[in-house]
N, C-alpha and C. Protein backbone atom coordinates (compact mmCIF):
# COMPACT_ATOMS: atom_id res chain seq x y z
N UNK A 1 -46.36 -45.88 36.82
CA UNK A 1 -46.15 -44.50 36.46
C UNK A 1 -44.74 -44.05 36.81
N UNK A 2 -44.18 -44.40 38.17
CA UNK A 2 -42.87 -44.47 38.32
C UNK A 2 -41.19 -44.85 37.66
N UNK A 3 -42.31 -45.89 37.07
CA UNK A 3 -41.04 -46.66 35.93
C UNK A 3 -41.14 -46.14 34.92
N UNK A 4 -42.26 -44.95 34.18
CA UNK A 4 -42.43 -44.53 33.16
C UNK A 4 -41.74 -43.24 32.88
N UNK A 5 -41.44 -42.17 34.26
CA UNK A 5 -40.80 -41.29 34.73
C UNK A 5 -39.48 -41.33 34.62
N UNK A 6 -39.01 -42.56 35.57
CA UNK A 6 -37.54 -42.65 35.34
C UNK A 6 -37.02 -43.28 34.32
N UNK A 7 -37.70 -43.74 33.55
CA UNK A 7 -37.70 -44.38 31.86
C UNK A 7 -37.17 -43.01 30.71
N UNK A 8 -38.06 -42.43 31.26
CA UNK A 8 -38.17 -40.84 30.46
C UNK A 8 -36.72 -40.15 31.14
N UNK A 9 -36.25 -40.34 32.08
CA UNK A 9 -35.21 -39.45 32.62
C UNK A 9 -33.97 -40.03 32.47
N UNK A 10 -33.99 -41.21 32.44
CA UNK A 10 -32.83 -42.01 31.93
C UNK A 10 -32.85 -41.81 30.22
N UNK A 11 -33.52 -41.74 29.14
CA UNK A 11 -33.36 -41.31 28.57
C UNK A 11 -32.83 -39.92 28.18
N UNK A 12 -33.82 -39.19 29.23
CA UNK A 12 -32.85 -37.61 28.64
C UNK A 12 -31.33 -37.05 28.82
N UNK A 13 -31.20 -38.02 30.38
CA UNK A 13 -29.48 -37.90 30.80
C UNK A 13 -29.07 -38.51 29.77
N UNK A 14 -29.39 -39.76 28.92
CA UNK A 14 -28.13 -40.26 27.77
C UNK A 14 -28.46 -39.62 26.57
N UNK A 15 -29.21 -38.66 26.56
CA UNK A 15 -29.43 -37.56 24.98
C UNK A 15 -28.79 -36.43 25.46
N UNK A 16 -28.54 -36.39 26.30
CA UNK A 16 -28.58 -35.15 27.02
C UNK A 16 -27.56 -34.20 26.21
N UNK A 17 -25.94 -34.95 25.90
CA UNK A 17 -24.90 -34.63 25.77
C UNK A 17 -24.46 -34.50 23.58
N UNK A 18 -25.53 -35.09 22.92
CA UNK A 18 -25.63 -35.41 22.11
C UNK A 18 -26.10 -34.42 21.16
N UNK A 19 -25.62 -34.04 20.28
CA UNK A 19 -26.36 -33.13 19.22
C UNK A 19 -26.51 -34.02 18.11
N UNK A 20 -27.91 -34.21 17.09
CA UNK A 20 -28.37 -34.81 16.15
C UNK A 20 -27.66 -34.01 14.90
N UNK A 21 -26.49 -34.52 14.34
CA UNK A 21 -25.83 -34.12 12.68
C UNK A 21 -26.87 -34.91 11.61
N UNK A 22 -26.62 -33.94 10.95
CA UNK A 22 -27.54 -34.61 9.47
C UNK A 22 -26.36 -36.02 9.21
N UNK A 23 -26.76 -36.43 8.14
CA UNK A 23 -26.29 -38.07 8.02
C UNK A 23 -24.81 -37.74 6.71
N UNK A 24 -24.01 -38.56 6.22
CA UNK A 24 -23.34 -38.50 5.50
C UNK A 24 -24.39 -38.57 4.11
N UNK A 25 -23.69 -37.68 3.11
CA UNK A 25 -24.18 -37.76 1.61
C UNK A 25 -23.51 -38.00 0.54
N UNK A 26 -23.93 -38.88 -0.22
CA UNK A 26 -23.32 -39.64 -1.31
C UNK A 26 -23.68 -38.65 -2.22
N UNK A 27 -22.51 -38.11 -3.02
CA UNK A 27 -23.23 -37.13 -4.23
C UNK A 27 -21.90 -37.88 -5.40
N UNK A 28 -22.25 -37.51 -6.22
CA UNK A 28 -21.06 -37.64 -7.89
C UNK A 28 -20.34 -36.77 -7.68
N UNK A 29 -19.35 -36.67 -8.56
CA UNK A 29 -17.77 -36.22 -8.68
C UNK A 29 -17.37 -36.54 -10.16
N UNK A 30 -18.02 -35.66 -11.05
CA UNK A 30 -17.75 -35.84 -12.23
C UNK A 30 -15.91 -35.51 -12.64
N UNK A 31 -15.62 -34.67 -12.00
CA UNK A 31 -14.42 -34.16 -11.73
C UNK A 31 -13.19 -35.43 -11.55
N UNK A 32 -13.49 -36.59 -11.12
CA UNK A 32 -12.88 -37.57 -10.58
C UNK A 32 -12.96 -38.41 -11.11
N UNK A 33 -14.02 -38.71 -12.43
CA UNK A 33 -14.31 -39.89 -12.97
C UNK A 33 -13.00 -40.46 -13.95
N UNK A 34 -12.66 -41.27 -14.16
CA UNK A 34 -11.88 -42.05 -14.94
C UNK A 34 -12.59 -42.98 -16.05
N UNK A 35 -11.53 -42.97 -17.31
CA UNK A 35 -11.91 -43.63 -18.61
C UNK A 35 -11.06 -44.61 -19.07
N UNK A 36 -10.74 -45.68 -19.53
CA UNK A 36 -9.78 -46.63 -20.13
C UNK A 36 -10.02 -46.59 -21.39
N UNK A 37 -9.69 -46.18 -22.64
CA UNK A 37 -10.16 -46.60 -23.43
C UNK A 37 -8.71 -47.90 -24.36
N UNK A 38 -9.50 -48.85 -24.73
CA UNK A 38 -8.49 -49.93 -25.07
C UNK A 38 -8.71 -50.31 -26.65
N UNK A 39 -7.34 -51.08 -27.20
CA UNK A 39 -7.89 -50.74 -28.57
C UNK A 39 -7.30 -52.29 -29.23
N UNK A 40 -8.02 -53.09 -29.94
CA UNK A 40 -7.13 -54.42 -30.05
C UNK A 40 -7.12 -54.84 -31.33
N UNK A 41 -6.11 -55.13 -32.30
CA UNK A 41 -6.47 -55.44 -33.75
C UNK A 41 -6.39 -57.29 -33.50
N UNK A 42 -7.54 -57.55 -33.62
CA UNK A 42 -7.85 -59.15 -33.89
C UNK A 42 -8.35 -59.46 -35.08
N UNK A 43 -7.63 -59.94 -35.72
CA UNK A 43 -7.64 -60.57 -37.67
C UNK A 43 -6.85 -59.23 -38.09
N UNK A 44 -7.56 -58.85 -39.03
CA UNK A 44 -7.78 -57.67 -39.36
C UNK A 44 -8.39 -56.31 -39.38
N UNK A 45 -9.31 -56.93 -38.41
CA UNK A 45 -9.94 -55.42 -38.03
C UNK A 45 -9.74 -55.19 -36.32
N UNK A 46 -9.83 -53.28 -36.47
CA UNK A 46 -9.48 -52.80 -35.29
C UNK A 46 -11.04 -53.21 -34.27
N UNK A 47 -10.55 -53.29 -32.99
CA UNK A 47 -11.67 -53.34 -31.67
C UNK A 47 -11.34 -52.37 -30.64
N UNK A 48 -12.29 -51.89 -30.79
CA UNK A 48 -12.33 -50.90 -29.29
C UNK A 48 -12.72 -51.16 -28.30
N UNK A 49 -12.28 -51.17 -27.13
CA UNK A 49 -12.99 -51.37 -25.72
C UNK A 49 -13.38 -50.03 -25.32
N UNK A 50 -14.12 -49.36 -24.29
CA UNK A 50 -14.25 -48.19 -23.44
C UNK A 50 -14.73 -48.82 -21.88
N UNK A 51 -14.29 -48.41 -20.90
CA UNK A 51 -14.12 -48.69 -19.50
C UNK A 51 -14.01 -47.69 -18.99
N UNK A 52 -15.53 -47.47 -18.49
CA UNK A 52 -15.50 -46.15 -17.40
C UNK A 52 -15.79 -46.47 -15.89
N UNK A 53 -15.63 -45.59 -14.78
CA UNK A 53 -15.30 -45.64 -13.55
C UNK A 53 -15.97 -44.36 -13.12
N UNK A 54 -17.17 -44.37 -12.59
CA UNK A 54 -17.82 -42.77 -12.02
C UNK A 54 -17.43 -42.74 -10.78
N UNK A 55 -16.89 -42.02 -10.52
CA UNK A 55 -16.50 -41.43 -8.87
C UNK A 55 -17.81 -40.54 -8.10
N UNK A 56 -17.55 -41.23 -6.90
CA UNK A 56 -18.22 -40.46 -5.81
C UNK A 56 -17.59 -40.51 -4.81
N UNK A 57 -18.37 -39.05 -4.15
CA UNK A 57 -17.38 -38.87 -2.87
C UNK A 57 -18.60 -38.87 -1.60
N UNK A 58 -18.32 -38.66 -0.72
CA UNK A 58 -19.27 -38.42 0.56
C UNK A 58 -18.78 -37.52 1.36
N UNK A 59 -19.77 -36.64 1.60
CA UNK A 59 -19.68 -35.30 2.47
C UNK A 59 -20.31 -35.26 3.51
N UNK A 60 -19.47 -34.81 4.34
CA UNK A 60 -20.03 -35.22 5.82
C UNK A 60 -20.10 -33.65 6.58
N UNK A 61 -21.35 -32.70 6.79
CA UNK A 61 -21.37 -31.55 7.20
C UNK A 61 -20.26 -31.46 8.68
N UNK A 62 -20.02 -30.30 8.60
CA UNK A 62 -18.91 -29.80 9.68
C UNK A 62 -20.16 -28.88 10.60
N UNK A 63 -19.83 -29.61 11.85
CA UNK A 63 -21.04 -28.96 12.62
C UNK A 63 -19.89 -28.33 14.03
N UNK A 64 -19.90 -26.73 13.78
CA UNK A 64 -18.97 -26.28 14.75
C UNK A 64 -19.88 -24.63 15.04
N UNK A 65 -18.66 -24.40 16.31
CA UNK A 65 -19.31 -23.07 16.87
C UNK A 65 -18.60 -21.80 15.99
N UNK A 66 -19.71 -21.12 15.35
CA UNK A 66 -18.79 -19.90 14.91
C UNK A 66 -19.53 -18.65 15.82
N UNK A 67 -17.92 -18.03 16.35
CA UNK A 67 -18.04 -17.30 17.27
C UNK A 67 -18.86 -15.35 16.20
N UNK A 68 -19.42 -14.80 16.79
CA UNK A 68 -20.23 -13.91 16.61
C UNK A 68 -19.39 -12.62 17.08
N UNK A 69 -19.10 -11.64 16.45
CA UNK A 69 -18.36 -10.73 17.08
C UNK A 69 -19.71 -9.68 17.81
N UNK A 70 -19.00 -9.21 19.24
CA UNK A 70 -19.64 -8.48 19.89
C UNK A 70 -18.82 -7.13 20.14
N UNK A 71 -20.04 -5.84 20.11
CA UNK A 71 -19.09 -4.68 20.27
C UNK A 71 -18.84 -4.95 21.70
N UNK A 72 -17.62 -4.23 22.06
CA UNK A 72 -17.15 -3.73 23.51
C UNK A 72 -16.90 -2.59 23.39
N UNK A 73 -17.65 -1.91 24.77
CA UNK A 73 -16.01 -0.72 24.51
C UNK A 73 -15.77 -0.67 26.67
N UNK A 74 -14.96 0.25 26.30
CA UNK A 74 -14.29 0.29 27.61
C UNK A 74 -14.04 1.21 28.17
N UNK A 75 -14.17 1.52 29.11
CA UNK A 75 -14.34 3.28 29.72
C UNK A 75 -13.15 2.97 30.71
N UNK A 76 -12.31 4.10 31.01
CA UNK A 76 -10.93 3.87 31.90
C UNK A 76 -11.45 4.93 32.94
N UNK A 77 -11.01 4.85 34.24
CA UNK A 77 -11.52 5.51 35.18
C UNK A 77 -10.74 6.95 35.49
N UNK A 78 -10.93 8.28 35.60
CA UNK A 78 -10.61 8.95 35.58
C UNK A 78 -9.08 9.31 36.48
N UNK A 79 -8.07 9.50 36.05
CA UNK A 79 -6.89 9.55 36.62
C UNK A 79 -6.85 11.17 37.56
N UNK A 80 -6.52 10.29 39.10
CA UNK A 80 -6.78 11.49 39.69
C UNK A 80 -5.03 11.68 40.46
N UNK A 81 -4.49 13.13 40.10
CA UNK A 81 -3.61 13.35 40.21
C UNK A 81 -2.44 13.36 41.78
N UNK A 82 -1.50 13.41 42.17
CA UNK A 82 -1.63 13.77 44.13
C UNK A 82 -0.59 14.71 43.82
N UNK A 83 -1.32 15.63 44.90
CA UNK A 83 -0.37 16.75 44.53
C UNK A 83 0.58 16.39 46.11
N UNK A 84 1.74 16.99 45.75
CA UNK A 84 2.89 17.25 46.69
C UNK A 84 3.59 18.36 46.83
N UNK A 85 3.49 18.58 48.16
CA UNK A 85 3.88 19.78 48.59
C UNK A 85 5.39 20.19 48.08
N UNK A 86 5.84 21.17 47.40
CA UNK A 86 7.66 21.44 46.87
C UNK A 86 8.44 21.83 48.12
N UNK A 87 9.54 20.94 48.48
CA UNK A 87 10.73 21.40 49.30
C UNK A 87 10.72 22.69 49.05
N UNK A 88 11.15 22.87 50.73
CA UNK A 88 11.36 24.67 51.28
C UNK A 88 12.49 24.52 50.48
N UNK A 89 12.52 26.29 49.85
CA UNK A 89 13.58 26.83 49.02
C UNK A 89 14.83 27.11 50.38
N UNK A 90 15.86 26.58 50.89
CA UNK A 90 16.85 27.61 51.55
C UNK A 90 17.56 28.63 50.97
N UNK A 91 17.70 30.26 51.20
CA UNK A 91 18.66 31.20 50.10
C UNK A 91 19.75 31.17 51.67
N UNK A 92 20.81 31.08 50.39
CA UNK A 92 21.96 31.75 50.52
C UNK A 92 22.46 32.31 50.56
N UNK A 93 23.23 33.53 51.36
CA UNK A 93 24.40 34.87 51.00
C UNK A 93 25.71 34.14 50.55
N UNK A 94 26.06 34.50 49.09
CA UNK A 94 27.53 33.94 48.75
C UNK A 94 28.33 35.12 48.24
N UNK A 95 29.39 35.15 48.76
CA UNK A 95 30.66 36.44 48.06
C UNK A 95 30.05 36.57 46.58
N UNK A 96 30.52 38.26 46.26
CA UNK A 96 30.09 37.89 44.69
C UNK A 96 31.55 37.30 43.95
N UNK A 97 31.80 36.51 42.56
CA UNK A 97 32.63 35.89 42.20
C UNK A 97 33.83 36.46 41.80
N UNK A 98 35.00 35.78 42.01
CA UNK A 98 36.04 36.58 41.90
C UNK A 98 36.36 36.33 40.26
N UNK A 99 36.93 37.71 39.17
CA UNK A 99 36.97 37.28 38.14
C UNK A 99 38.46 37.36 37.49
N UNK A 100 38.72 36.05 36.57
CA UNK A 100 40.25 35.68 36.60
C UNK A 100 40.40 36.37 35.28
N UNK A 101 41.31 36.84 34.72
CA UNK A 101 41.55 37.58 33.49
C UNK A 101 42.37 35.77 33.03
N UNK A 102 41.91 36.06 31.42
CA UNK A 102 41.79 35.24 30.39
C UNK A 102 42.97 35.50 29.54
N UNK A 103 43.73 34.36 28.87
CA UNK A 103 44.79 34.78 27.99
C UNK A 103 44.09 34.39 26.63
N UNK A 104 44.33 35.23 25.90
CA UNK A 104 43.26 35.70 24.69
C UNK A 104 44.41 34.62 23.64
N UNK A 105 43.34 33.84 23.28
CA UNK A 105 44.24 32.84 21.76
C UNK A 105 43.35 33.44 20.63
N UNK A 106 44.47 33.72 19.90
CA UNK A 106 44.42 34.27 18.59
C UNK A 106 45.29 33.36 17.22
N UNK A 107 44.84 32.51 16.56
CA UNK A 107 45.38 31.98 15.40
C UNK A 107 46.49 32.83 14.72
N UNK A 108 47.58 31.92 14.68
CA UNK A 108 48.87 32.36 14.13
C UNK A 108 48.85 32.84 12.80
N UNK A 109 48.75 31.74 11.57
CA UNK A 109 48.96 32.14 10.31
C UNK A 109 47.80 31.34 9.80
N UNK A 110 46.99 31.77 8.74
CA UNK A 110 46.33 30.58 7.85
C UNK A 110 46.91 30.12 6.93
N UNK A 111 46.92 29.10 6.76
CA UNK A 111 47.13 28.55 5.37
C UNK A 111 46.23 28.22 4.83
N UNK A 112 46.36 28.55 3.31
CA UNK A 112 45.22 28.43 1.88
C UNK A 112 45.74 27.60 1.03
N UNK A 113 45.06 26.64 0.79
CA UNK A 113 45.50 25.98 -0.41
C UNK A 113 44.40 25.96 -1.45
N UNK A 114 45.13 25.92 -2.66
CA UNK A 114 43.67 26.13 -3.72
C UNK A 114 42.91 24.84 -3.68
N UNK A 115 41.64 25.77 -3.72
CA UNK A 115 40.43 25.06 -3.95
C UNK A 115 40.72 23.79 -5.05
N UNK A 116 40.63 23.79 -5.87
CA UNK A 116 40.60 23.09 -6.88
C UNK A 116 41.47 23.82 -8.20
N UNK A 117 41.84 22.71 -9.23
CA UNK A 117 43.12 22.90 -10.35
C UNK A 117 42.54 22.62 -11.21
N UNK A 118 42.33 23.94 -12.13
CA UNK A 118 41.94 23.89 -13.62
C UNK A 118 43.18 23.38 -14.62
N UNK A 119 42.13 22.71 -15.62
CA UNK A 119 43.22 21.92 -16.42
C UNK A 119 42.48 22.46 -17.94
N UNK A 120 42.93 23.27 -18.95
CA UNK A 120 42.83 23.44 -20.11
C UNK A 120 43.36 23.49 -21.26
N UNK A 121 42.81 22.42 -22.34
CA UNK A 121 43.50 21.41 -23.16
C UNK A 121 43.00 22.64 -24.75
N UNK A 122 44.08 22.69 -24.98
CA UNK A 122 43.81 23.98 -26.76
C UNK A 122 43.71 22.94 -27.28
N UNK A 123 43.22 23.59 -28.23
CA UNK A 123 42.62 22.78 -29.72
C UNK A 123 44.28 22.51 -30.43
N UNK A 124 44.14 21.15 -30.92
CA UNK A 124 45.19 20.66 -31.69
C UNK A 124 45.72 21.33 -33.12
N UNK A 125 47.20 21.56 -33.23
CA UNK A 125 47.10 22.20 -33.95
C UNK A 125 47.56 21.26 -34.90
N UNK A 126 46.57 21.51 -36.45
CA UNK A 126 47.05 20.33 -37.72
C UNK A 126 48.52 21.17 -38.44
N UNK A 127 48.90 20.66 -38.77
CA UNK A 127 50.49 20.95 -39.44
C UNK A 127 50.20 20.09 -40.77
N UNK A 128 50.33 20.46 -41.77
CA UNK A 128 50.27 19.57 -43.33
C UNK A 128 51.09 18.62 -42.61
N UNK A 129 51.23 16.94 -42.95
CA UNK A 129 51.83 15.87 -42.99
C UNK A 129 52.52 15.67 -41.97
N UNK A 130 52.08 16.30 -40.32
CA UNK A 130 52.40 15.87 -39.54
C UNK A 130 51.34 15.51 -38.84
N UNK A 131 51.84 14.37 -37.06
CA UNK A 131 50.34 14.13 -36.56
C UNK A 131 50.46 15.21 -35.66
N UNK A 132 48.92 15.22 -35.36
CA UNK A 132 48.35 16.15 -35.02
C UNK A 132 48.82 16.21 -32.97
N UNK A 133 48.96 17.55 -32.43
CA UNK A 133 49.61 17.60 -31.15
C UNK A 133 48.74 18.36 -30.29
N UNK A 134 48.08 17.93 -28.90
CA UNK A 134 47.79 18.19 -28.00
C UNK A 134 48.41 19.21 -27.13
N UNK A 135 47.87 20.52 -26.68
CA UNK A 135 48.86 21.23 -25.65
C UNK A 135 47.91 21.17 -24.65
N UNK A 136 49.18 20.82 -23.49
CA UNK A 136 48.26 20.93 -21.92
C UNK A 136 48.99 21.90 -21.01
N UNK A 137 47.93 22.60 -20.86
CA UNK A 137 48.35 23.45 -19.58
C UNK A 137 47.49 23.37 -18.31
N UNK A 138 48.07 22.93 -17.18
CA UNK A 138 48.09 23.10 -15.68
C UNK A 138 48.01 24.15 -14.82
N UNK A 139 47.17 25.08 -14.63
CA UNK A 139 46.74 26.10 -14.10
C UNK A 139 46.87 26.19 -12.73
């Protein structure tokens, strides 16, 4: 009965670590298949060959942890303030201020220059069988 126990327990320590995956699967892949087709004139008449190739692939399941989102939330602990006592005010007696008379600046001359220079061009005047002349005046 002893040897049947630790028979059983030596087994479960070497399963222990092991997770059972489903097996690899052979499926088609029409997508992948390949064709030859060949063509041969012997005598006089044409021969066709055709040579096909079915593809398969094997899929092997992906056995992983997908993580699960969990709410959180988070509470912050109430901020408690320290109060501090404000430095003693010291007052002062000071003279009242002595006041200096000011030399008053006043701008000499302005100068203006114009804004901007109109330029207006008269209508050309035609003269029979002469060319025609532009007057400009500068404002």
């Amino acid at each position: 009965m002893k040897a049947v126990v630790a028979l059983l327990a030596l087994v479960a320590a070497a399963n222990a670590g092991l997770i059972s995956a489903p097996a690899t699967v052979i499926a088609r892949a029409p997508a992948l298949d390949s064709a030859v087709i060949k063509s041969d004139r012997l005598g006089g008449n044409f021969a066709y060959s055709v040579s096909e190739a079915h593809a398969y692939t094997a899929t092997q399941p992906i056995i992983q942890h997908v993580a699960q989102p969990v709410a959180v939330s988070y509470s912050a602990p109430q901020v408690v303030q320290q109060v501090v006592a404000a430095p003693a005010v010291r007052t002062v007696a000071v003279a009242q201020p002595v006041a200096y008379a000011h030399q008053q600046v006043v701008a000499q001359q302005l100068v203006a220059a114009p804004a901007y220079r109109t330029v207006s061009i008269a209508q050309p005047t035609i003269l029979a069988g002469n060319v025609p002349a532009a007057t400009v005046r500068i404002a």
